[in-house]
PDB file of N, CA and C in Angstrom:
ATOM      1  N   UNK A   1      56.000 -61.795 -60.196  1.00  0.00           N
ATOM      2  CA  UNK A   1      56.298 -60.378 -60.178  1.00  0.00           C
ATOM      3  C   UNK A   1      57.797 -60.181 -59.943  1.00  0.00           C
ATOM      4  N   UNK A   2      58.342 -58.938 -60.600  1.00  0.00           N
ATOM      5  CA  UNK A   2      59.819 -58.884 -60.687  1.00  0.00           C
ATOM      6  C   UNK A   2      59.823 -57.643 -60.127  1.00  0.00           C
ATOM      7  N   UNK A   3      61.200 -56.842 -59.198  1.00  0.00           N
ATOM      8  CA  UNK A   3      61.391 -55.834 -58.924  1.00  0.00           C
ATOM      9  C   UNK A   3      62.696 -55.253 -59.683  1.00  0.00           C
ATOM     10  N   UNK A   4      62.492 -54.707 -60.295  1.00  0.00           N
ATOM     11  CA  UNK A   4      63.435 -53.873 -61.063  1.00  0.00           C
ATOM     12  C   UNK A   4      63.952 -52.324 -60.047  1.00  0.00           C
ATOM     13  N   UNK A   5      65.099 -51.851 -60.146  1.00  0.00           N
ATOM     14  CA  UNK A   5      65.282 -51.441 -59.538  1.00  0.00           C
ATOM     15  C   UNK A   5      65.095 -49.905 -60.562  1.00  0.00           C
ATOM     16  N   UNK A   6      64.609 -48.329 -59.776  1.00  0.00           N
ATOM     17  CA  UNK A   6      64.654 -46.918 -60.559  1.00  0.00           C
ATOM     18  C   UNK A   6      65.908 -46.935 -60.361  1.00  0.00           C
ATOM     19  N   UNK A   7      66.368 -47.285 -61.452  1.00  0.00           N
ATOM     20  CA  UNK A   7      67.843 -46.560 -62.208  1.00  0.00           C
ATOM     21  C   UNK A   7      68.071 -44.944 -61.993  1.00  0.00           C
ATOM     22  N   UNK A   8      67.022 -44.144 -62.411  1.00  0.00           N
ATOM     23  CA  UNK A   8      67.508 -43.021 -62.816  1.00  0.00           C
ATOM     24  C   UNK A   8      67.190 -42.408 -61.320  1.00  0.00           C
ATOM     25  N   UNK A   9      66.543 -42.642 -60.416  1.00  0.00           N
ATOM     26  CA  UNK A   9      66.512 -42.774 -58.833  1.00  0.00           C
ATOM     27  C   UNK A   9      67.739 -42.513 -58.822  1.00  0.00           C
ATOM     28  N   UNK A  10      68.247 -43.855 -58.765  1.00  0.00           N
ATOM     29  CA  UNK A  10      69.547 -43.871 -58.053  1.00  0.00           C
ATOM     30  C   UNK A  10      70.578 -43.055 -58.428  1.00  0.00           C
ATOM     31  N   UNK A  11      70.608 -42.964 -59.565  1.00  0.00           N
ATOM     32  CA  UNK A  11      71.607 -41.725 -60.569  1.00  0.00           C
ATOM     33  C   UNK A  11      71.667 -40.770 -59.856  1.00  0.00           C
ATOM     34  N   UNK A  12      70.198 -40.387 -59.418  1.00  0.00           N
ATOM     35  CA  UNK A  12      69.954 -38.623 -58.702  1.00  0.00           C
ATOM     36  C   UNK A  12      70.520 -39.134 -57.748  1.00  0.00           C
ATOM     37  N   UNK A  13      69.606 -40.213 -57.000  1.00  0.00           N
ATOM     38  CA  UNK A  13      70.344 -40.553 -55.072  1.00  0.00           C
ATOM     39  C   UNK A  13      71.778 -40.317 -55.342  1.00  0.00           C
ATOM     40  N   UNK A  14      72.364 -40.639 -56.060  1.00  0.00           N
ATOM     41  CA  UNK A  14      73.855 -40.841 -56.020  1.00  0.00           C
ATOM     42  C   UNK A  14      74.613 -39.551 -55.725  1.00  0.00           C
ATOM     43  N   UNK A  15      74.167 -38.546 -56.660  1.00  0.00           N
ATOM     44  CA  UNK A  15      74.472 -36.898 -56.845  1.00  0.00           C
ATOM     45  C   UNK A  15      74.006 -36.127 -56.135  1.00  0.00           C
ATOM     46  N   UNK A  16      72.771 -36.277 -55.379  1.00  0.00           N
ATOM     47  CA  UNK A  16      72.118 -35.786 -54.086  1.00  0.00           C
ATOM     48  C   UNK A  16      72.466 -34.703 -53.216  1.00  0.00           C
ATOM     49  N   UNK A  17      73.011 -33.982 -52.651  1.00  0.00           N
ATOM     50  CA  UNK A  17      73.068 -33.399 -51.637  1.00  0.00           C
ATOM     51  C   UNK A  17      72.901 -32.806 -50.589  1.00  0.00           C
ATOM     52  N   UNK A  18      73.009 -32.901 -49.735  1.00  0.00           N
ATOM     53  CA  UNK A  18      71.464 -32.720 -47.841  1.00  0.00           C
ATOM     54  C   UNK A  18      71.755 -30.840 -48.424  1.00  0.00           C
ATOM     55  N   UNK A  19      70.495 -30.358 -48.378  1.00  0.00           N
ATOM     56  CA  UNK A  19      70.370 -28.800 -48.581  1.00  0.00           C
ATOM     57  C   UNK A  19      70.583 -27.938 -47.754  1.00  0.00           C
ATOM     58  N   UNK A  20      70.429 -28.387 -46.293  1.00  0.00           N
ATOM     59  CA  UNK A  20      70.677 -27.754 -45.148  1.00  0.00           C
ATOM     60  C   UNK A  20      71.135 -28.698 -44.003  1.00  0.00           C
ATOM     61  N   UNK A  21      70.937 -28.255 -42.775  1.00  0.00           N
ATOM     62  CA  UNK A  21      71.617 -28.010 -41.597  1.00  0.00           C
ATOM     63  C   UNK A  21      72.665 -28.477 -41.487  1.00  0.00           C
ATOM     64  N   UNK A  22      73.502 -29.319 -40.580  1.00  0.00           N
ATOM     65  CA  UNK A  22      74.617 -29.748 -40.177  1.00  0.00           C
ATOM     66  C   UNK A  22      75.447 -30.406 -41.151  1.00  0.00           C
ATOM     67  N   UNK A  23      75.124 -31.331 -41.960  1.00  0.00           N
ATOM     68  CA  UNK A  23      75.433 -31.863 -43.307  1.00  0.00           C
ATOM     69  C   UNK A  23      75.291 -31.737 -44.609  1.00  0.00           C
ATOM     70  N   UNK A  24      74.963 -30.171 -44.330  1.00  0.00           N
ATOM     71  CA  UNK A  24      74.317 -29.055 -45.764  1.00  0.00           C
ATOM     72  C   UNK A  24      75.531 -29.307 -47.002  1.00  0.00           C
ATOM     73  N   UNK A  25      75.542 -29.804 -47.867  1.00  0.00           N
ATOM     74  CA  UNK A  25      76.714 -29.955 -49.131  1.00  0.00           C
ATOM     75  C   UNK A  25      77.756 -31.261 -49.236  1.00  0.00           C
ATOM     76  N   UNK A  26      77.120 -32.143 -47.721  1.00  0.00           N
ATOM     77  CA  UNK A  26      77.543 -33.400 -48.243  1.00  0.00           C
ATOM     78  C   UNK A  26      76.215 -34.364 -49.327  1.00  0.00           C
ATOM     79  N   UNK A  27      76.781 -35.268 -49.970  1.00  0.00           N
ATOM     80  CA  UNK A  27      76.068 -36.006 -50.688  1.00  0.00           C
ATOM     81  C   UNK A  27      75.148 -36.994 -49.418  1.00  0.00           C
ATOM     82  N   UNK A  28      74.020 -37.247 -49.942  1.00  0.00           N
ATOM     83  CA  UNK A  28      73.259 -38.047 -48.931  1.00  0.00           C
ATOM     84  C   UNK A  28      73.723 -39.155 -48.424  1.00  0.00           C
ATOM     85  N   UNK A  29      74.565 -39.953 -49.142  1.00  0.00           N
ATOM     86  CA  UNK A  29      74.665 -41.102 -48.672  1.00  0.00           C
ATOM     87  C   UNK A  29      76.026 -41.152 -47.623  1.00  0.00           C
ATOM     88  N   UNK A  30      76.670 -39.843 -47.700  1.00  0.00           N
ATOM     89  CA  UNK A  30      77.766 -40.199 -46.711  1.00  0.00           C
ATOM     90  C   UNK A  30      77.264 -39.144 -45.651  1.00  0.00           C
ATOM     91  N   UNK A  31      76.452 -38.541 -45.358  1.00  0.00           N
ATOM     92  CA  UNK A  31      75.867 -38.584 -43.847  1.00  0.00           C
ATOM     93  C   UNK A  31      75.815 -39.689 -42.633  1.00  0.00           C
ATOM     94  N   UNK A  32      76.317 -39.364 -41.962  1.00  0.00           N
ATOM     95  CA  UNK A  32      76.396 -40.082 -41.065  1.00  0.00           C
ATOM     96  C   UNK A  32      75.460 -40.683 -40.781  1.00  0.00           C
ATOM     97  N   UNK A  33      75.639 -42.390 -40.032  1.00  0.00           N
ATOM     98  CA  UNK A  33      74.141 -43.492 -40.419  1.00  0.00           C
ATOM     99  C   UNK A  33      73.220 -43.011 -38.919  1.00  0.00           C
ATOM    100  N   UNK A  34      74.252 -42.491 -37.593  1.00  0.00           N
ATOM    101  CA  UNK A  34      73.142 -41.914 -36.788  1.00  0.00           C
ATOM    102  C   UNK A  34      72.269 -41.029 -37.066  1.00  0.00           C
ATOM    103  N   UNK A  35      72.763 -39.632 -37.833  1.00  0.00           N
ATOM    104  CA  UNK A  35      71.522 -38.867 -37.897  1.00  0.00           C
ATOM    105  C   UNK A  35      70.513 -39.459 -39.747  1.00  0.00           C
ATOM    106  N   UNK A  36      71.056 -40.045 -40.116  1.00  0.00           N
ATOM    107  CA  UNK A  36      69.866 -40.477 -40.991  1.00  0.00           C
ATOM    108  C   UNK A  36      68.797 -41.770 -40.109  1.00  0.00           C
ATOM    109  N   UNK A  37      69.464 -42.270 -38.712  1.00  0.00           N
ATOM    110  CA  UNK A  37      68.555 -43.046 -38.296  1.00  0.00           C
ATOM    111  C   UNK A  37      67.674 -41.923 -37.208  1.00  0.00           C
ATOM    112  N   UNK A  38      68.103 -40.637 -36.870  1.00  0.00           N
ATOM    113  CA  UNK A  38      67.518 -39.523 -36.231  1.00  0.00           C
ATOM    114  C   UNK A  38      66.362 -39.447 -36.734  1.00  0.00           C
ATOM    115  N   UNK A  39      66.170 -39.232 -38.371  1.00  0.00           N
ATOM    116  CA  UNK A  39      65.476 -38.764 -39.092  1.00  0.00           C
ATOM    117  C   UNK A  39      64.291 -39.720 -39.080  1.00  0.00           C
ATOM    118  N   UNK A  40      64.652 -41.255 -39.442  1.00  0.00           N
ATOM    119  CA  UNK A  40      64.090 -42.417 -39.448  1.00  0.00           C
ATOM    120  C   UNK A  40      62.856 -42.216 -37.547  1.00  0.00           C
ATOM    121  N   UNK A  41      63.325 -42.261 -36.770  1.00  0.00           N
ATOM    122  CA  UNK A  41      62.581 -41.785 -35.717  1.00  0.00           C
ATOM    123  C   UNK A  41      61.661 -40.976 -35.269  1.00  0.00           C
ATOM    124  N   UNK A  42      62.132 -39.472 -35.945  1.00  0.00           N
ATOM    125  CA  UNK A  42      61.638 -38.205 -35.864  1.00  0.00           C
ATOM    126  C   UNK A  42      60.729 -38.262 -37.464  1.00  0.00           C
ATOM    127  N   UNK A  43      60.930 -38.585 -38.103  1.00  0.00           N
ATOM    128  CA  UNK A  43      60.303 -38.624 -39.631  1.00  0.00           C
ATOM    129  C   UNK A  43      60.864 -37.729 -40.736  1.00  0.00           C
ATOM    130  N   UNK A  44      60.839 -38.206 -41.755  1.00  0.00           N
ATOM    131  CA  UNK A  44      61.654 -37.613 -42.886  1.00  0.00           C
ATOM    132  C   UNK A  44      61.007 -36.996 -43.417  1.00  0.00           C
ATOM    133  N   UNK A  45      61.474 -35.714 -43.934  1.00  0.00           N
ATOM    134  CA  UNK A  45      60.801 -34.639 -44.638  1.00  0.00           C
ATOM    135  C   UNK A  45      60.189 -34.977 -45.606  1.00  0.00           C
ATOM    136  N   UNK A  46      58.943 -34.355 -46.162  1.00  0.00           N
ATOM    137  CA  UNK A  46      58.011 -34.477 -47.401  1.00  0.00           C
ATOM    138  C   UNK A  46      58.756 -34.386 -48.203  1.00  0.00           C
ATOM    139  N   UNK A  47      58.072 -34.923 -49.566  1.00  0.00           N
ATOM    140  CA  UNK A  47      58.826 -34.800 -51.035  1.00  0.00           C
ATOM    141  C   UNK A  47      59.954 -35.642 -51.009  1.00  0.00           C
ATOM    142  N   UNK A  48      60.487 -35.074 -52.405  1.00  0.00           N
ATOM    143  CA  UNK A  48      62.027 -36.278 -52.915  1.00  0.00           C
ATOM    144  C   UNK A  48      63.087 -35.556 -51.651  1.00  0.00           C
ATOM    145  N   UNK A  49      62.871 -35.208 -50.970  1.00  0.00           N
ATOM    146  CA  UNK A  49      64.431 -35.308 -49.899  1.00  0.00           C
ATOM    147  C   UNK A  49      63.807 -36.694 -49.270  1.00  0.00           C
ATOM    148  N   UNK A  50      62.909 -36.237 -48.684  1.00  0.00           N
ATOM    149  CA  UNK A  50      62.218 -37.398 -47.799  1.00  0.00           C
ATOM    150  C   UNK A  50      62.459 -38.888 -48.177  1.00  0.00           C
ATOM    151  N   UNK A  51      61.908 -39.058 -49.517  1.00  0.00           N
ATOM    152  CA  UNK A  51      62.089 -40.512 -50.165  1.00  0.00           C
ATOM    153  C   UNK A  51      63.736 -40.728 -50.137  1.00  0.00           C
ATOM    154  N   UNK A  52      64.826 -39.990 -50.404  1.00  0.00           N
ATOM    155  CA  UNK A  52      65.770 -39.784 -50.848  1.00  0.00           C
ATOM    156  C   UNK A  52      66.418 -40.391 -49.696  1.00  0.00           C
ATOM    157  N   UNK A  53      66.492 -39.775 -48.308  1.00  0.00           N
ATOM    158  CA  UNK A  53      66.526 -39.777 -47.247  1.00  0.00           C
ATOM    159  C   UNK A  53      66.109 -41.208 -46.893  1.00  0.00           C
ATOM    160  N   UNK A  54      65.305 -41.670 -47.176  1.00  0.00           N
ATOM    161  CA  UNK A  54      64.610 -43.130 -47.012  1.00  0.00           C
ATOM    162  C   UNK A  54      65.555 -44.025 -47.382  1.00  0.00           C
ATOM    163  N   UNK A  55      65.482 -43.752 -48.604  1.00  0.00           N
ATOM    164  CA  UNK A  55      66.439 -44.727 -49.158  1.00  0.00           C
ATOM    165  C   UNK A  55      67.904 -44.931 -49.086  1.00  0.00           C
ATOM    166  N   UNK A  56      68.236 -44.077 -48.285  1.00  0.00           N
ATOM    167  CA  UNK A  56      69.760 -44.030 -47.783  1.00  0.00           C
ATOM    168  C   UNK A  56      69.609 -44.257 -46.442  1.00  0.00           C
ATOM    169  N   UNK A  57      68.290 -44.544 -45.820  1.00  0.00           N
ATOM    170  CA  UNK A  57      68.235 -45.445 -44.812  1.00  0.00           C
ATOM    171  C   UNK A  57      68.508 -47.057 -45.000  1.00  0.00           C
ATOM    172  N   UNK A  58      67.673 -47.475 -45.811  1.00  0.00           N
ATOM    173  CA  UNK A  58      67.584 -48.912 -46.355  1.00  0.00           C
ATOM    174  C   UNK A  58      68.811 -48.956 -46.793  1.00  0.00           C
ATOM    175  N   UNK A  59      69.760 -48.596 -47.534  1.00  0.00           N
ATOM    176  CA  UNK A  59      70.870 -49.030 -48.289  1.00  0.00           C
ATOM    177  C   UNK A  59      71.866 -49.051 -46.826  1.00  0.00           C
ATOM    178  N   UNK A  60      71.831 -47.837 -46.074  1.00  0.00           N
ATOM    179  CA  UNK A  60      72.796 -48.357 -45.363  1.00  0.00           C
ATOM    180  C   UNK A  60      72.358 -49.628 -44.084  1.00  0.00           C
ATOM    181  N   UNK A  61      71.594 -49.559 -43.682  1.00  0.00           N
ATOM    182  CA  UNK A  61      70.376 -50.470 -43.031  1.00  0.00           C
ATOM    183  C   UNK A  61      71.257 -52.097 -43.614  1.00  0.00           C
ATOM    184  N   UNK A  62      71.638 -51.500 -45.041  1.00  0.00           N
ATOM    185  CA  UNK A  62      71.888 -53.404 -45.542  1.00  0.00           C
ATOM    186  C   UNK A  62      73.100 -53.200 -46.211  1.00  0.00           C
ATOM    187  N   UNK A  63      74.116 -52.308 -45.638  1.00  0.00           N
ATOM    188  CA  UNK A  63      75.424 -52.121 -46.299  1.00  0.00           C
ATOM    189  C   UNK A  63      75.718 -51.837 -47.609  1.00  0.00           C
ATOM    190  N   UNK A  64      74.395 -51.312 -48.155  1.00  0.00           N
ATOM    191  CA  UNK A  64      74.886 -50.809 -49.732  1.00  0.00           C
ATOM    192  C   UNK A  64      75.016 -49.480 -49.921  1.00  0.00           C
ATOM    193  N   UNK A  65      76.181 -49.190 -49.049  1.00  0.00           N
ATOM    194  CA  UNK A  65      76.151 -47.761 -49.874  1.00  0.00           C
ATOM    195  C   UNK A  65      77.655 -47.796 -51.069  1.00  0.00           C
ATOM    196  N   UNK A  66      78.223 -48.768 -50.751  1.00  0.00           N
ATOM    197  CA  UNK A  66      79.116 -49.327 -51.929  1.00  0.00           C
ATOM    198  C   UNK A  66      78.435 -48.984 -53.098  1.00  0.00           C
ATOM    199  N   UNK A  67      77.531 -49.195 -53.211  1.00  0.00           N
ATOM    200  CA  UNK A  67      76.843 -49.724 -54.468  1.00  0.00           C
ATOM    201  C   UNK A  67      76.581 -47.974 -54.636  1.00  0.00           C
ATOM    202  N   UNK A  68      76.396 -47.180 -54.228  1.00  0.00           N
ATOM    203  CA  UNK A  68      75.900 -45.951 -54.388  1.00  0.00           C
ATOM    204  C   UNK A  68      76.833 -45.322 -54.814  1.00  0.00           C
ATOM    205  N   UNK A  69      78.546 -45.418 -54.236  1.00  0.00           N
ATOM    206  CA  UNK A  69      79.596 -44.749 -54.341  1.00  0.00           C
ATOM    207  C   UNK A  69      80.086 -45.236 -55.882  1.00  0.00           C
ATOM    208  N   UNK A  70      79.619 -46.196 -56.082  1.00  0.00           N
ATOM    209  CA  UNK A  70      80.164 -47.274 -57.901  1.00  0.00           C
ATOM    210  C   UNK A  70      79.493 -45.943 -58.659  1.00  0.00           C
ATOM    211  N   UNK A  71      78.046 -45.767 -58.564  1.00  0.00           N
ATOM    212  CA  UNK A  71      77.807 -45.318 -59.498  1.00  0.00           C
ATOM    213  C   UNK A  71      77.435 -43.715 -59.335  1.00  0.00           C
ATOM    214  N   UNK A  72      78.036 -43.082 -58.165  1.00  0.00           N
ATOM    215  CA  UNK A  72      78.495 -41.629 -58.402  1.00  0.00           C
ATOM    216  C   UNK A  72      79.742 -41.317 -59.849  1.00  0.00           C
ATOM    217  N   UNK A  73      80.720 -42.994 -59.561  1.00  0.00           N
ATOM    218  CA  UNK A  73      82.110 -42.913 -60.422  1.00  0.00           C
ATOM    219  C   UNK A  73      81.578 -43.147 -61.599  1.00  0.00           C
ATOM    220  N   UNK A  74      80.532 -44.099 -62.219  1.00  0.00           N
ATOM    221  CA  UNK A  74      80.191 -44.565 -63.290  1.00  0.00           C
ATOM    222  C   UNK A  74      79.627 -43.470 -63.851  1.00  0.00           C
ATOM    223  N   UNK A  75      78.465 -43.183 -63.370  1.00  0.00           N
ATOM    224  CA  UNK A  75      77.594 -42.241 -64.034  1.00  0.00           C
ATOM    225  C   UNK A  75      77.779 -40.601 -63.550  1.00  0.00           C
ATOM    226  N   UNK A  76      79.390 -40.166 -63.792  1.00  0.00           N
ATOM    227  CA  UNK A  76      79.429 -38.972 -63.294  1.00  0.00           C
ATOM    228  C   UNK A  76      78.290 -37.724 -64.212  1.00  0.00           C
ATOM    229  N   UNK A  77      77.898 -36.479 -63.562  1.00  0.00           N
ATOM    230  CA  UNK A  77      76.941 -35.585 -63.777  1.00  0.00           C
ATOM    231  C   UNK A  77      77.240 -34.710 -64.394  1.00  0.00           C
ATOM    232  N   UNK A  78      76.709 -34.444 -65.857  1.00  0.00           N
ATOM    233  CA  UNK A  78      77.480 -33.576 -66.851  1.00  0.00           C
ATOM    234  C   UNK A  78      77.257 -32.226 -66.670  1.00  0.00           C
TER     235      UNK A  78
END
């Protein structure tokens, strides 16, 4: 079995933006790694914020948010 990674996931993760409170109009992944580990504790909202949110746990969890910032530049949003 192979894991391929959702491309077009990440496209969105990349362009993302927290909708509200304190970090309302930054992109997800440059929220700060305490309150996305807040969230991780307290639990992450239903739906694609939630997953979204998740996954900008794990990436920073393992230092990839490099990899997130490449392809905000690569795949800018028309």
């Amino acid at each position: 079995m192979q894991l391929e990674p959702d491309y077009k996931f990440l496209i969105k993760l990349a362009h993302t933006k927290m909708p509200y409170g304190k970090y309302k109009g930054r992109y997800l992944i440059d929220i700060p790694e305490y309150y996305i580990v807040w969230y991780k504790n307290h639990g992450f909202p239903k739906g694609k914020l939630g997953d979204m949110l998740l996954e900008v746990y794990q990436l920073k969890l393992n230092g990839l948010e490099g990899m997130i910032r490449k392809i905000q530049k690569e795949y800018p949003l028309s």
